[in-house]
Every structure is written in C-alpha cells, then in structure tokens.
N, C-alpha and C. Protein backbone atom coordinates (compact mmCIF):
# COMPACT_ATOMS: atom_id res chain seq x y z
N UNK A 1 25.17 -15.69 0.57
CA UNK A 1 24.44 -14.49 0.12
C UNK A 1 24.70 -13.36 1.11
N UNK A 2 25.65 -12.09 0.72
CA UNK A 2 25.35 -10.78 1.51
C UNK A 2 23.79 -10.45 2.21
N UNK A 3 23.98 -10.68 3.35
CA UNK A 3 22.66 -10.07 4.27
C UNK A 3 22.84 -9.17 4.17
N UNK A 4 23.18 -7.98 3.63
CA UNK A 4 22.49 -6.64 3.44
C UNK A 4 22.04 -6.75 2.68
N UNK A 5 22.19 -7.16 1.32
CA UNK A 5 21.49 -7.14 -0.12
C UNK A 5 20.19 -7.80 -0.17
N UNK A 6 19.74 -8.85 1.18
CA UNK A 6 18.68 -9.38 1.37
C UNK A 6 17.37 -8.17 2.05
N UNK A 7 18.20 -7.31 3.05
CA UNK A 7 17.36 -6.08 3.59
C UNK A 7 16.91 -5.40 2.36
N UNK A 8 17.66 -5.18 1.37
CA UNK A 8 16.66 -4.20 0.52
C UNK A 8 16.06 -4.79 -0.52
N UNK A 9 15.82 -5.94 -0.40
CA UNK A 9 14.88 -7.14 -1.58
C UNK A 9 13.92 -7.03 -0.99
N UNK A 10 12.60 -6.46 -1.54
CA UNK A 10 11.09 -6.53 -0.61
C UNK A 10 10.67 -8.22 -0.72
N UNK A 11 10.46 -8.92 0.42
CA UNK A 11 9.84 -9.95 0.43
C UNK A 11 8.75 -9.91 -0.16
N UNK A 12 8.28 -11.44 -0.81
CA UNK A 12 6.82 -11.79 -1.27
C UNK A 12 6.06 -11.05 -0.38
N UNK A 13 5.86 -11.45 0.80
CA UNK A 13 5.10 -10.79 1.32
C UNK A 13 4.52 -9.18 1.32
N UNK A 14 5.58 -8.46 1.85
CA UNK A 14 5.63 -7.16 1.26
C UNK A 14 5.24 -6.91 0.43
N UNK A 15 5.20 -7.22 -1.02
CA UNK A 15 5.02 -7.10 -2.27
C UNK A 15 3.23 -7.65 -2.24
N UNK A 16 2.88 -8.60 -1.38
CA UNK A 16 1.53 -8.84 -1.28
C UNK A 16 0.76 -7.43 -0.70
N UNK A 17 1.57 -7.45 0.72
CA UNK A 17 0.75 -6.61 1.03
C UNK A 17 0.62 -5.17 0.29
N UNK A 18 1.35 -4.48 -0.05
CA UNK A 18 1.80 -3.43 -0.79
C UNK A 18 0.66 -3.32 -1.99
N UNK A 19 0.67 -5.15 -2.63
CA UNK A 19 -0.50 -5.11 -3.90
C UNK A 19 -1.94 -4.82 -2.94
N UNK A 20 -2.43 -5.20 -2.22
CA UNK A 20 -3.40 -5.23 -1.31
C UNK A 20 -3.70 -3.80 -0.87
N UNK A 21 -2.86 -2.97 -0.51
CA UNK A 21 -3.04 -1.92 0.19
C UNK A 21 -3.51 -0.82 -1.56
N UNK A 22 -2.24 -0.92 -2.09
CA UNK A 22 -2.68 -0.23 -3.89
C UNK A 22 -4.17 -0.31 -4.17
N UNK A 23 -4.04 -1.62 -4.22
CA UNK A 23 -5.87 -2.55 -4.84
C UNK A 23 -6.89 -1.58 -4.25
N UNK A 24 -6.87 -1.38 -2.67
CA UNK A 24 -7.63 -1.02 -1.78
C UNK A 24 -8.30 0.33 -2.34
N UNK A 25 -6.91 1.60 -2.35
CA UNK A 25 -6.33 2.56 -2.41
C UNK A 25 -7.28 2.91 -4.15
N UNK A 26 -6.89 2.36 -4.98
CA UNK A 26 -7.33 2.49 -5.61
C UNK A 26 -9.10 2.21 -6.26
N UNK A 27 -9.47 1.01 -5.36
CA UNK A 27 -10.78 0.91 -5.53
C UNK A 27 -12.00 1.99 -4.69
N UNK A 28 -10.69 3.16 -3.25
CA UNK A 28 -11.34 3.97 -2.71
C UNK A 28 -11.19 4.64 -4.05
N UNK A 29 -10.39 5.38 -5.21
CA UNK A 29 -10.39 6.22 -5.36
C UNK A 29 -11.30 6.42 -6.57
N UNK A 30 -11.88 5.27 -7.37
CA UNK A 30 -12.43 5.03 -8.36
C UNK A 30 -14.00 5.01 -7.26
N UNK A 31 -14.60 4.81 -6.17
CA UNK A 31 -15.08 5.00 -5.50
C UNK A 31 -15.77 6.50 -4.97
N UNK A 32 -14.83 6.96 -4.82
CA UNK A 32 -15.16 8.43 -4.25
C UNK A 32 -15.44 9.45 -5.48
N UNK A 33 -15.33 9.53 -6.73
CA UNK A 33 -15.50 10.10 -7.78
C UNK A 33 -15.05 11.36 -8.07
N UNK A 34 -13.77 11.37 -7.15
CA UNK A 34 -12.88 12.69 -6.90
C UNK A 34 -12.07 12.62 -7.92
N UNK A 35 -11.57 13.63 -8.34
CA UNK A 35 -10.61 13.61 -9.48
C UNK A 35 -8.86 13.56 -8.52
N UNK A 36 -8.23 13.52 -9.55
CA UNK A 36 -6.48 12.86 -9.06
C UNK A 36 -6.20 14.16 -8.13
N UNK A 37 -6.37 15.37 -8.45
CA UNK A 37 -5.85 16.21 -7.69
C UNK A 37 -7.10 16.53 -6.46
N UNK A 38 -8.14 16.35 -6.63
CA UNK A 38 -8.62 16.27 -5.06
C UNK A 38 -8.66 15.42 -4.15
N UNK A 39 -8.44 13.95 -4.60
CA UNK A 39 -7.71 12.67 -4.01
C UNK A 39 -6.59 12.96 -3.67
N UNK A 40 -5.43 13.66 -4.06
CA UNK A 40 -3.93 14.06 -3.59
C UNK A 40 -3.96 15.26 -2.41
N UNK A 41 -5.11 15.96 -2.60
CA UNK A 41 -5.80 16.94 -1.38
C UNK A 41 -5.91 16.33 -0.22
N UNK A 42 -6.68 15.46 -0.48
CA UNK A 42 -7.61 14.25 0.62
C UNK A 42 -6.83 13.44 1.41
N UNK A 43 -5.32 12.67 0.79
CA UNK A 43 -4.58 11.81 0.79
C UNK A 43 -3.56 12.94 1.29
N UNK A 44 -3.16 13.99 1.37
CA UNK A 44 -1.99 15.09 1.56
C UNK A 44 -0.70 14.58 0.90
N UNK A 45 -1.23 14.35 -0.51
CA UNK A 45 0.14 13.91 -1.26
C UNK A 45 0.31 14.29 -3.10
N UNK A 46 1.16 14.39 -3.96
CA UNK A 46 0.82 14.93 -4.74
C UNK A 46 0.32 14.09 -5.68
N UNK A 47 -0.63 14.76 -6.39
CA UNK A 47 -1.57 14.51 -7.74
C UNK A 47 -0.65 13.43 -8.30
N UNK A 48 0.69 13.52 -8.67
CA UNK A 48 1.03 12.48 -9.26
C UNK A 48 1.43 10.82 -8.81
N UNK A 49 1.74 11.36 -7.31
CA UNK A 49 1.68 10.18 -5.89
C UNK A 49 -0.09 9.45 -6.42
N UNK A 50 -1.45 9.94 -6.46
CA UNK A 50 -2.20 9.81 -6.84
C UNK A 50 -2.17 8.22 -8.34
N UNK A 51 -1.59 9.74 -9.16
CA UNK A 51 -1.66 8.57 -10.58
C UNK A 51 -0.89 7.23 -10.43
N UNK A 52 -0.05 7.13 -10.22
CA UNK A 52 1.05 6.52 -9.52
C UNK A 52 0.19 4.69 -9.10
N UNK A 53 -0.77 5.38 -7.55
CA UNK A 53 -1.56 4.78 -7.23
C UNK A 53 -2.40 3.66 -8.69
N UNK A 54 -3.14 5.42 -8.87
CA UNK A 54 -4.00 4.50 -10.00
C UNK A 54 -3.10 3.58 -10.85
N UNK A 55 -2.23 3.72 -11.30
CA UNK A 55 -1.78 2.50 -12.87
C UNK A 55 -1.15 1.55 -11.43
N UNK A 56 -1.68 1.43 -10.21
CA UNK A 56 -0.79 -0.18 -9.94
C UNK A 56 0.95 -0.01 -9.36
N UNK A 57 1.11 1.24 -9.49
CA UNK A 57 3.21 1.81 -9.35
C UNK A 57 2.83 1.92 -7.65
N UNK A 58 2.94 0.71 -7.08
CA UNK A 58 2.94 1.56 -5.95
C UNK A 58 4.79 0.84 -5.38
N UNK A 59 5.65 0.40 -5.75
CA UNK A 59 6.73 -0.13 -5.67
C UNK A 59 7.45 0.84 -5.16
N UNK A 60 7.39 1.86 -5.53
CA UNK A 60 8.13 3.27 -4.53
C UNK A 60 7.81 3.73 -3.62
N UNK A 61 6.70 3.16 -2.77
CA UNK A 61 5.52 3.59 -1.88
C UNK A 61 6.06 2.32 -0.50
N UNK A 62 6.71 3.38 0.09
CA UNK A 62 6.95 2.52 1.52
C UNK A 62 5.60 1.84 2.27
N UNK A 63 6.00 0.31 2.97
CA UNK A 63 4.54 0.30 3.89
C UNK A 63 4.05 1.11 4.43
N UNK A 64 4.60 1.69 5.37
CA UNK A 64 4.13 2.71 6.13
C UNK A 64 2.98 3.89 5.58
N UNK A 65 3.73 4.33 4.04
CA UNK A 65 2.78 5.33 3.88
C UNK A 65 1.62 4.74 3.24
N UNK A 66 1.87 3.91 2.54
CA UNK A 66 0.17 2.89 2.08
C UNK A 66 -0.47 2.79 2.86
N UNK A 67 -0.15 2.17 4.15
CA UNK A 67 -0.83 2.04 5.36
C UNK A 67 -1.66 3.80 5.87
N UNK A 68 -0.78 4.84 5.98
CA UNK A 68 -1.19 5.86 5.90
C UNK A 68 -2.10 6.78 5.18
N UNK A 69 -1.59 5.84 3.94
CA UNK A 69 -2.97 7.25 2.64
C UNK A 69 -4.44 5.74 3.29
N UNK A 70 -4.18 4.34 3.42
CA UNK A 70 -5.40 4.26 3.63
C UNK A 70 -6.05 4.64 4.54
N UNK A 71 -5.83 4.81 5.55
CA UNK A 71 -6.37 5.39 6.96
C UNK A 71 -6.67 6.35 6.75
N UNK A 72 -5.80 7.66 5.69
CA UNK A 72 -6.32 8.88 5.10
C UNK A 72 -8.22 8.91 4.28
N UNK A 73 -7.77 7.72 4.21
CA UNK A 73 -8.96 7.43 2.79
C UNK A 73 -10.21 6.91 3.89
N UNK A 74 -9.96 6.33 5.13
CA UNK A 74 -10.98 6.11 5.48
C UNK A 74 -11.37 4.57 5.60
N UNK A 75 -10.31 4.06 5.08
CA UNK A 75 -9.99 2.36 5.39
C UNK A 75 -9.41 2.18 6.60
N UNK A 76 -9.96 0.78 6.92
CA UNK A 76 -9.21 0.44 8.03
C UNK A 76 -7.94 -0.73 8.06
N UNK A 77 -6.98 -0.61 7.57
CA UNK A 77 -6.23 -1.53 7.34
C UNK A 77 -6.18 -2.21 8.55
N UNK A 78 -5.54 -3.47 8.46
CA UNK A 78 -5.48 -4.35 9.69
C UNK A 78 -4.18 -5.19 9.49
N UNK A 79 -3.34 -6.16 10.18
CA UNK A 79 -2.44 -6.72 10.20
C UNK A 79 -2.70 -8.48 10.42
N UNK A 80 -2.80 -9.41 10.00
CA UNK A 80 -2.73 -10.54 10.66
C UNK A 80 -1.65 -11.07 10.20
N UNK A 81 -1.01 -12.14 11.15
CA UNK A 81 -0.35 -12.79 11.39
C UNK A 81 -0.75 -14.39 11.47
N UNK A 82 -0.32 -14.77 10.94
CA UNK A 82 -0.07 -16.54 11.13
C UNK A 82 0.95 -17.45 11.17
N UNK A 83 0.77 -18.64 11.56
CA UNK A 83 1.93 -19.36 12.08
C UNK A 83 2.15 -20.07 10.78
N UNK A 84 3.45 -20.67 10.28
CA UNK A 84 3.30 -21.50 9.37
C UNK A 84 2.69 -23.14 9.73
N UNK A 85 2.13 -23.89 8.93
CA UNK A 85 1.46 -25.01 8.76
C UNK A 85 2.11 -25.66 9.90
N UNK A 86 1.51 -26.54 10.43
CA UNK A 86 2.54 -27.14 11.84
C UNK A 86 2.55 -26.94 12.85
N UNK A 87 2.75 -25.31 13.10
CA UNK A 87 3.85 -24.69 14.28
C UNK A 87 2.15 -24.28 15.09
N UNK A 88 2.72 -24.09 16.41
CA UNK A 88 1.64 -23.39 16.98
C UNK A 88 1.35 -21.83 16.79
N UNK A 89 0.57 -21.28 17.28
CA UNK A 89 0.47 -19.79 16.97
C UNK A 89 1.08 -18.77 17.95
C-alpha cells in the first residue's frame, strides 16, 4: 500500500473524534438559540461553515478548527489517550 495515500485517509479515529467535536458543536448551537448567522459571528466563520455544522458535514472541517470553533463556543475540549489492551500506559 502507497504510504502517502494512507496520510490522506482520515483514520477511524479522526472520524470519531471529528463526529464528537460536530455532536458537541452542534448541541452548543441548538443550545444557545442563536440563529446560523449569529453563531457564524460568535464562531468567526461563515453562516454557511455554520449550516454545514448543523446537518452533521463536518468532513471538510480540519481537527484543528473543530477543536477551535469549540473553544469559540465555550467548550472545553480535551484529549485522552490510551494504551491499547495489554500494553502499559
């Protein structure tokens, strides 16, 4: 298998966290009772970055900035790490 073609396959993981951070993202925004374009105010991103959010599309949405609109939003995202079954930590 080409190891480059593996760099731009988002791991399960990724794809977890990414759903996790969306989920979040979106339960602030159904939360705050702001409409799409004052959430895209709030978030410094556009109204449609917003909708995007809402229907679940967040697949174009690097970690980094998920991680970012939540911290925008007032979440505290966090990171853990674990060892697999077995191994020490």
């Amino acid at each position: 298998m080409n190891q480059h073609n593996n760099i731009q396959q988002p791991s399960a993981e990724e794809l977890a966290m990414r759903a996790a951070l969306g989920a979040a993202l979106d339960a602030w925004l159904a939360a705050s009772g702001l409409t799409q374009t004052a959430a895209a105010a709030a978030l410094g991103v556009t109204q449609a970055r917003v909708s995007e959010i809402k229907h679940g599309k967040t697949a174009h949405f690097s970690l980094d900035l998920l991680v970012r609109l939540a911290a925008r939003a007032g979440l505290q995202p966090r990171l853990a790490l674990t060892a697999p079954s077995g191994e020490a930590a």
